[in-house]
Protein backbone atom coordinates (compact mmCIF):
# COMPACT_ATOMS: atom_id res chain seq x y z
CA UNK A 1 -15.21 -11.60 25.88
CA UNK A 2 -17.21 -8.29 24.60
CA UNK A 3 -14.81 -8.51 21.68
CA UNK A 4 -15.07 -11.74 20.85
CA UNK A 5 -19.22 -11.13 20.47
CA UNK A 6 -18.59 -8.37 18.69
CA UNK A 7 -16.42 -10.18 16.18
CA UNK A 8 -19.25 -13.62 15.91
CA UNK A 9 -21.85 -10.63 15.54
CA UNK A 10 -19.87 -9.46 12.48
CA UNK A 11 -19.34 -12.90 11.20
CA UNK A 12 -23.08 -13.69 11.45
CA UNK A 13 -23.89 -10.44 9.57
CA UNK A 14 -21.77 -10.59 6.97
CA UNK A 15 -23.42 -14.02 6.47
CA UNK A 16 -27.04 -12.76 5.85
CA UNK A 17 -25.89 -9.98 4.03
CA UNK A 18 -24.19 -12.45 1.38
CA UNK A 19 -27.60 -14.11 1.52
CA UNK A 20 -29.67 -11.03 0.71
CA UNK A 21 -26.91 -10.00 -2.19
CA UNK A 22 -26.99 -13.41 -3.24
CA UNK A 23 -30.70 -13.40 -3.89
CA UNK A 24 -30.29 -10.37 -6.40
CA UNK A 25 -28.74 -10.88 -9.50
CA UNK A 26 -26.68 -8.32 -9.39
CA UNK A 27 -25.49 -9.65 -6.21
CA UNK A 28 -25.21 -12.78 -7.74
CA UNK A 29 -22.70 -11.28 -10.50
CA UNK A 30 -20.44 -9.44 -7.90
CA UNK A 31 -20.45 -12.36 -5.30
CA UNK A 32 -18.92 -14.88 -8.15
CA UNK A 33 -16.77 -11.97 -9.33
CA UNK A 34 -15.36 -11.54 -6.02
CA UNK A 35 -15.66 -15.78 -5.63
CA UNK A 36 -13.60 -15.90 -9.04
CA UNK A 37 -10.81 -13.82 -7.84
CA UNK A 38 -10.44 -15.30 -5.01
CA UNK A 39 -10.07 -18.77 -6.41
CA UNK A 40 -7.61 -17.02 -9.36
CA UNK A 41 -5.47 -15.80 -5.77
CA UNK A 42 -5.45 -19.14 -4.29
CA UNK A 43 -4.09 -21.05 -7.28
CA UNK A 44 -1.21 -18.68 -8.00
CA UNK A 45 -0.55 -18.85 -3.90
CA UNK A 46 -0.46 -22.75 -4.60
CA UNK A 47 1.52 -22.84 -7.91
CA UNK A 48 4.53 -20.41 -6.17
CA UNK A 49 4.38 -22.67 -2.81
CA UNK A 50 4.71 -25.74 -5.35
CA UNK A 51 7.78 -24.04 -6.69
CA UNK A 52 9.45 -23.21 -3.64
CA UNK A 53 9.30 -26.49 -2.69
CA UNK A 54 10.43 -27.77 -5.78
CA UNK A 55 13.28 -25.82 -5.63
CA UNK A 56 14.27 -26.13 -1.68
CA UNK A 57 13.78 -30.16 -2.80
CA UNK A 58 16.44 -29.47 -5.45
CA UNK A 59 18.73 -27.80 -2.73
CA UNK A 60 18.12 -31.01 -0.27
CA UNK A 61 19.29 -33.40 -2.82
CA UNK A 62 22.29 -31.57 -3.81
CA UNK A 63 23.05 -31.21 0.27
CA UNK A 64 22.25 -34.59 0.66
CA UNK A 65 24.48 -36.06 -2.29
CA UNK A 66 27.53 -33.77 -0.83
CA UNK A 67 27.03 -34.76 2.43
CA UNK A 68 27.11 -38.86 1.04
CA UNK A 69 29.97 -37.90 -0.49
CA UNK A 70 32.20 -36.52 2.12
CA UNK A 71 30.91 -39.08 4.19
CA UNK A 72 32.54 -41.67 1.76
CA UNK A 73 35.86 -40.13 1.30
CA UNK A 74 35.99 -39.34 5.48
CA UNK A 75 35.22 -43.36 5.53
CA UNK A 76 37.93 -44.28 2.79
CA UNK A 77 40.63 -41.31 4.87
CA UNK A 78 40.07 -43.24 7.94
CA UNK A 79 40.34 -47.03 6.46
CA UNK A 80 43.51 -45.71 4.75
CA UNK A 81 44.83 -44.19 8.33
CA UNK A 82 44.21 -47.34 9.83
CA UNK A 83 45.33 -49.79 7.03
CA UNK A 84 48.86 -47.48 7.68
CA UNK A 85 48.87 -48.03 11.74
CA UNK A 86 48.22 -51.52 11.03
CA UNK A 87 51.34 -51.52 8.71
CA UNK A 88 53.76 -49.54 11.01
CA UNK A 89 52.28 -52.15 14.02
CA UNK A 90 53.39 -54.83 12.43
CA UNK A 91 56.56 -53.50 11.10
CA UNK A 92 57.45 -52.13 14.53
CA UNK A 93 56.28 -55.69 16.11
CA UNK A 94 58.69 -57.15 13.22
CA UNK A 95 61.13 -55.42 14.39
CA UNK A 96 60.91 -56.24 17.86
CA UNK A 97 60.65 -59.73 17.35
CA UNK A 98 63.87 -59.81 15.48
């Protein structure tokens, strides 16, 4: 609990110091200089996260597509397995009947 004052003190100070250095204009200058660089960090945080996910997107499709596509050909190896029980069925029942 001490800690957590401690740490809403700091916030709270930090606050009216920005007020008092914002009031100067040299405070001014090095608060929108420090404001500016932050905003320069966020956007190249947001353009590399933008690529990632561009790129992971790419990967999903491509896994995706693959995934379709052995999907297909397991469908088409099973209708061909049972189109060729079906056949030796009959033939065998064919047979039988004979």
């Amino acid at each position: 609990m001490k800690n957590l004052v401690w740490f809403l003190l700091g916030i709270a100070g930090g606050f009216v110091v920005a007020h008092f250095m914002n009031k100067d204009p040299r405070g001014h200058e090095i608060l929108a200089d420090v404001d500016a660089r932050i905003t320069e960090f966020t956007d190249r945080i947001g353009d590399a996260y933008r690529e990632q996910e561009a790129r992971f997107a790419g990967i999903v499709d491509d896994v995706r597509d693959a995934a379709a596509e052995a999907a297909g050909t397991a469908k088409d190896a099973a209708s061909t397995a049972a189109d060729a029980v079906a056949d030796a069925a009959k033939n065998a029942a064919d047979k039988l009947t004979d």
